[in-house]
Protein backbone atom coordinates (compact mmCIF):
# COMPACT_ATOMS: atom_id res chain seq x y z
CA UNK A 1 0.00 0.00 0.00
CA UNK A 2 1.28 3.41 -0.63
CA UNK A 3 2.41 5.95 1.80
CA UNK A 4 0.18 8.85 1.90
CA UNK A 5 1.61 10.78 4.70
CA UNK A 6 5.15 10.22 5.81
CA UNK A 7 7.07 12.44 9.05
CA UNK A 8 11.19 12.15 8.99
CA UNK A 9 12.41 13.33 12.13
CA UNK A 10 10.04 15.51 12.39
CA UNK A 11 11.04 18.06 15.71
CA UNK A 12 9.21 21.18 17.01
CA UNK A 13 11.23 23.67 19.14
CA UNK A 14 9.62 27.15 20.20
CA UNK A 15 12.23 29.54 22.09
CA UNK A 16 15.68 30.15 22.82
CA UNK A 17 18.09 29.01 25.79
CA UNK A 18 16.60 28.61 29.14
CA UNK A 19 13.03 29.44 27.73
CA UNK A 20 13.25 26.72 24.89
CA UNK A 21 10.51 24.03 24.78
CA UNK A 22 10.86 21.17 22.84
CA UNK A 23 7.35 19.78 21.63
CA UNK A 24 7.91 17.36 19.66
CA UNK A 25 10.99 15.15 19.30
CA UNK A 26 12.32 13.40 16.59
CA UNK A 27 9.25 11.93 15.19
CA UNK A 28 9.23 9.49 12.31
CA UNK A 29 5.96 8.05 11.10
CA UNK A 30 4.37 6.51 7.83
CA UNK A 31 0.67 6.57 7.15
CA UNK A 32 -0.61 4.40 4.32
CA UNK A 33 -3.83 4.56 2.29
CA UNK A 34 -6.78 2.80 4.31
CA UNK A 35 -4.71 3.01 7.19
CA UNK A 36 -6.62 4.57 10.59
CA UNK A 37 -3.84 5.45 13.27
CA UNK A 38 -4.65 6.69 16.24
CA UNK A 39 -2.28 9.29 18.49
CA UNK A 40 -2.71 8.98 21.95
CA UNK A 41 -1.15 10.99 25.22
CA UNK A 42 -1.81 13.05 27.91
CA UNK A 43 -2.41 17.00 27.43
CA UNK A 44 0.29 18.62 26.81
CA UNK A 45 2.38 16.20 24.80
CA UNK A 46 2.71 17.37 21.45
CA UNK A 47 -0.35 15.90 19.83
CA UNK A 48 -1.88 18.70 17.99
CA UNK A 49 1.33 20.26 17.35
CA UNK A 50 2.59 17.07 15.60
CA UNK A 51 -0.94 16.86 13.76
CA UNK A 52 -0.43 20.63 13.07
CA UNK A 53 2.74 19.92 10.94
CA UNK A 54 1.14 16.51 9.43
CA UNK A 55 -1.71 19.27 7.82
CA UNK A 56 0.91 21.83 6.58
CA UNK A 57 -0.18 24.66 9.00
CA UNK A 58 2.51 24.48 11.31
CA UNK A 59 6.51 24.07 9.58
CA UNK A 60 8.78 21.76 11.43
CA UNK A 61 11.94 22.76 12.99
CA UNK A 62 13.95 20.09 11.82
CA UNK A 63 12.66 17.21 9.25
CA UNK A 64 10.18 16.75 6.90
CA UNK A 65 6.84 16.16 5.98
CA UNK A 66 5.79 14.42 2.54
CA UNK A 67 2.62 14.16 1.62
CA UNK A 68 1.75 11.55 -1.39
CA UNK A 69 6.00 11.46 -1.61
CA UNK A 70 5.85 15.38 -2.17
CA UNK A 71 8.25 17.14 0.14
CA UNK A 72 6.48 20.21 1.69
CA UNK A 73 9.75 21.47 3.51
CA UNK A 74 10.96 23.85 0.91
CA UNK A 75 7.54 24.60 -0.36
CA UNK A 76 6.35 28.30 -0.45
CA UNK A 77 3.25 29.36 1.70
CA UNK A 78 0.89 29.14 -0.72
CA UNK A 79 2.05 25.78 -2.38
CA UNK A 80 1.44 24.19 0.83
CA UNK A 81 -2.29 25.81 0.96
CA UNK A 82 -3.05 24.76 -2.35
CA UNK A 83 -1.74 21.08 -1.26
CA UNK A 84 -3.10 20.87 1.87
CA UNK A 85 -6.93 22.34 -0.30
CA UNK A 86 -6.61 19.31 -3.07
CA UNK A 87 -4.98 16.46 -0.69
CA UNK A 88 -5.83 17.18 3.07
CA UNK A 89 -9.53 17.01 4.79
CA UNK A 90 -9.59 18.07 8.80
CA UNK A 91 -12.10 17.52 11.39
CA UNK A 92 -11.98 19.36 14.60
CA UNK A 93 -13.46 18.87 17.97
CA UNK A 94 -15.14 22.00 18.09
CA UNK A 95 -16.63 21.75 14.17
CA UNK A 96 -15.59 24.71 13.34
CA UNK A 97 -18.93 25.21 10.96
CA UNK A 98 -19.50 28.75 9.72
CA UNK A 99 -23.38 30.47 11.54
CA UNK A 100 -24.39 31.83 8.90
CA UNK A 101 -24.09 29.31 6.31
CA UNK A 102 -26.78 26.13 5.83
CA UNK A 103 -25.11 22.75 6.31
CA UNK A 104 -25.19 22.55 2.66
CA UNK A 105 -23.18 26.34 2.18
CA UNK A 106 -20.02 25.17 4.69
CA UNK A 107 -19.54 21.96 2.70
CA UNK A 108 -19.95 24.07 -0.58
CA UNK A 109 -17.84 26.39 0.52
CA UNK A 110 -14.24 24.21 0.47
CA UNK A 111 -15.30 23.22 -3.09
CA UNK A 112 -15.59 26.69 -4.07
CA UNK A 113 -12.02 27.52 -2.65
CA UNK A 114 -11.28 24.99 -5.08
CA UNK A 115 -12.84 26.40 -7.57
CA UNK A 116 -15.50 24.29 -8.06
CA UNK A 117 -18.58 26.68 -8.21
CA UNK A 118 -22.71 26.18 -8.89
CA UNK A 119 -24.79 22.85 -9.86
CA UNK A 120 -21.31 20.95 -9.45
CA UNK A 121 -20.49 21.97 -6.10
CA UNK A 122 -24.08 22.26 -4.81
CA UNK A 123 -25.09 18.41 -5.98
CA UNK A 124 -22.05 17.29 -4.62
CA UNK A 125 -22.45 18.44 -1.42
CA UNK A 126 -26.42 17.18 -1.23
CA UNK A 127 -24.73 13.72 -2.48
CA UNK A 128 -22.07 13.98 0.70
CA UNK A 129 -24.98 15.14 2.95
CA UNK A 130 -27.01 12.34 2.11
CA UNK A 131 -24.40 9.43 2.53
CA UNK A 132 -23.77 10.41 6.01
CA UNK A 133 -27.75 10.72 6.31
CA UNK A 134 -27.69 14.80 6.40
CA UNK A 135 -30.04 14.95 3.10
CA UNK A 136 -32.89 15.97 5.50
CA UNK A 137 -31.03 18.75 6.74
CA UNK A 138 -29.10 20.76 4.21
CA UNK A 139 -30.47 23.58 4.96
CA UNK A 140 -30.46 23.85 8.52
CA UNK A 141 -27.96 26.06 10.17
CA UNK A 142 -25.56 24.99 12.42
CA UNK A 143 -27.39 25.86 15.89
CA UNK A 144 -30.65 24.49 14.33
CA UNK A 145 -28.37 21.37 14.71
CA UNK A 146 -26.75 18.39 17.37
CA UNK A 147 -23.48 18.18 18.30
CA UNK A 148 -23.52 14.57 16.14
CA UNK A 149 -25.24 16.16 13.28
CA UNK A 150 -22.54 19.15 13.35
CA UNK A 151 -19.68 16.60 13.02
CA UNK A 152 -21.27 14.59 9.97
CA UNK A 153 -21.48 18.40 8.57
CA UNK A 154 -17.79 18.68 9.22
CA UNK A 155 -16.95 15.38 7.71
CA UNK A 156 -18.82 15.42 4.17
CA UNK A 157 -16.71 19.17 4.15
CA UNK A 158 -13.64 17.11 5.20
CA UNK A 159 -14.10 14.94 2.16
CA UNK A 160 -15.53 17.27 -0.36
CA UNK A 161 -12.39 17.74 -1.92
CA UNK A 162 -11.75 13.95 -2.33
CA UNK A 163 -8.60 14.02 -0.32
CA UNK A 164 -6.01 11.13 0.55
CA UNK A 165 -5.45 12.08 3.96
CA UNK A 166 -7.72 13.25 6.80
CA UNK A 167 -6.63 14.45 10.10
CA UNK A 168 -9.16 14.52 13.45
CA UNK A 169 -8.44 16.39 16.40
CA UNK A 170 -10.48 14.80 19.21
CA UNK A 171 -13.47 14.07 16.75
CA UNK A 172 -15.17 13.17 19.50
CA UNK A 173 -14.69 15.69 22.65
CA UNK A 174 -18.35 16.91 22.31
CA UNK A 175 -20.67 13.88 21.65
CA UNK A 176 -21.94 11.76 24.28
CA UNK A 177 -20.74 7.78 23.88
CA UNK A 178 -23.16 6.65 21.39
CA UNK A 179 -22.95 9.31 19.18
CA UNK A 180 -19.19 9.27 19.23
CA UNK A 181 -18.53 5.90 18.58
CA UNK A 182 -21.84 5.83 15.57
CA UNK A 183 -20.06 9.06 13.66
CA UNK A 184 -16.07 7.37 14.40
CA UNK A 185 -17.53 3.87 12.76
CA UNK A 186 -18.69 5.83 9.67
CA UNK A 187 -15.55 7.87 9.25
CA UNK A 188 -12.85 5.17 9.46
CA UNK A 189 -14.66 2.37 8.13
CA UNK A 190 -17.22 3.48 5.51
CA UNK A 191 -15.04 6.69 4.27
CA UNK A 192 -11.63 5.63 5.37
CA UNK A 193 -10.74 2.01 4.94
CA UNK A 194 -13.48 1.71 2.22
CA UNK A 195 -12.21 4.33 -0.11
CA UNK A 196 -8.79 4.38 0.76
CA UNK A 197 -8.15 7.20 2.79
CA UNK A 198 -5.62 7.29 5.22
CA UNK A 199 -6.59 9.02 8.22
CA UNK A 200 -5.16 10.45 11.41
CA UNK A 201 -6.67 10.77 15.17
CA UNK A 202 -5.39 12.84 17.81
CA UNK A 203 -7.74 11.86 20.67
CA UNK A 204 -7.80 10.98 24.89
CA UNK A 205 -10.77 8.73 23.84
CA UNK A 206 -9.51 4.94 24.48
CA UNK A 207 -13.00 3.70 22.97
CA UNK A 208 -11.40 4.42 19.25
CA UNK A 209 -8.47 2.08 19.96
CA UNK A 210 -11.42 -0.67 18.65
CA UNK A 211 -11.49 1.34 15.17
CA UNK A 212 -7.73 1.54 14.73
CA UNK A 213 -5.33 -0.33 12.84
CA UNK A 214 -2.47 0.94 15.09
CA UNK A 215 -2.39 2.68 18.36
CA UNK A 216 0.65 5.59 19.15
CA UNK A 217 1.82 7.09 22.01
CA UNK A 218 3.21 10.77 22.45
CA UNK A 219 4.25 11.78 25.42
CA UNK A 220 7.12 14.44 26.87
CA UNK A 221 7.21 15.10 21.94
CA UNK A 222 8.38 11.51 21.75
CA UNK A 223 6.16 9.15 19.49
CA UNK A 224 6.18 5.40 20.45
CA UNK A 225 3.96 1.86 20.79
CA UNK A 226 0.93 2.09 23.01
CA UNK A 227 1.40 -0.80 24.40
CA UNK A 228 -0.64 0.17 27.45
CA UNK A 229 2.58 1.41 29.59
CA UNK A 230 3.54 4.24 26.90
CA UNK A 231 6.94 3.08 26.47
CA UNK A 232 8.99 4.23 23.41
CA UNK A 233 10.02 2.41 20.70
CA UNK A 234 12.76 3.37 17.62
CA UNK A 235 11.88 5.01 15.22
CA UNK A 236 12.32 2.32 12.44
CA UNK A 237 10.31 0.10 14.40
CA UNK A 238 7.16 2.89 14.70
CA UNK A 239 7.32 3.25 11.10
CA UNK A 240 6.97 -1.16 10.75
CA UNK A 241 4.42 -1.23 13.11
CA UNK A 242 0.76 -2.20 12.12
């Protein structure tokens, strides 16, 4: 299978001297097409920083991050935009749905940054709605909403742009149990493994180890084997794992 997202030494360092903090060390990953792979870790270990760099908003100290073999490192700003528009699709804990637009309008709206516009973009989006059983409520706005009805929103956007990799920042943090584990079950199995997207979870939730093909520990910006004790392994043997 091919390697859709791949980290090489990957390190994030903010400040200088006695004020430098080192979140995240070292890191060297490979995420292949179908593949689910969940980051675990307790707050303040690196997690969304190290997703932050896997999604091209956030440039890495030291290393690299390829995406579909491309190396981003010495890309310009808006190269890695336009890369991370065609190839990347995020979901967020919070939704991060625009008010003012219908459920139909904020999945729209990523396919018109792509410039796909009109009939195209509109039917697309119904289609997407409809698949994660939305169709009823295109045109609601967000707070007319649930919580689990906002993050099916934020998914069909996710995927609008058919992209290889998607990236989840505690997908779950606002649903309740059921809800959680109903929406999780749909992304990695019906739109990940089924279509070949590789996708990436930052999350405290242990319930989605059941949904994952491989389970990774960060803690202190070191990336290792959840083996249940969070000890580290080597890099080349993260990178074999699964």
């Amino acid at each position: 299978m091919n390697s859709i997202l791949q980290l090489r030494h990957v390190s994030k360092t903010y400040g200088v001297g006695r004020t430098v903090v080192h979140a995240v060390t070292d890191v060297f990953l490979d995420v292949r097409a179908g593949e689910i792979v969940l980051i675990m870790g307790p707050s303040g270990s690196g997690k969304t920083t190290l997703l932050s760099m896997a999604g091209l908003l956030l440039r890495p100290t030291e290393g690299a991050v390829l995406i579909e073999d491309q190396d981003t490192t010495s890309m310009k700003q808006s190269e890695r935009a336009a890369l991370r528009l065609r190839t990347l699709g995020f979901v967020f804990q919070s939704y991060n749905l625009l008010g003012s637009l219908t459920a139909r309008e904020n999945v729209e709206l990523v396919m018109n940054m792509a410039g796909k516009k009109g009939k195209v973009a509109r039917e697309r989006s119904l289609d997407l709605l409809a698949m994660l059983g939305m169709r009823d409520r295109a045109d609601h706005l967000p707070a007319e909403l649930s919580g689990g009805e906002k993050q099916r929103v934020a998914i069909a956007r996710a995927i609008a742009n058919n992209p290889v990799l998607i990236l989840a920042d505690e997908p779950t943090g606002n649903l309740d149990s059921k809800t959680g584990h109903d929406v999780m079950e749909l992304l990695c199995c019906g739109i990940g493994r089924d279509q070949g997207r590789a996708i990436v979870i930052v999350t405290h939730d242990h319930r989605l180890r059941a949904i994952a093909d491989r389970v990774l520990w960060l803690e202190d910006g070191r990336l290792g084997d959840a083996n249940g004790h969070g000890e580290m392994l080597a890099p080349a043997f993260v990178s074999a794992l699964g």
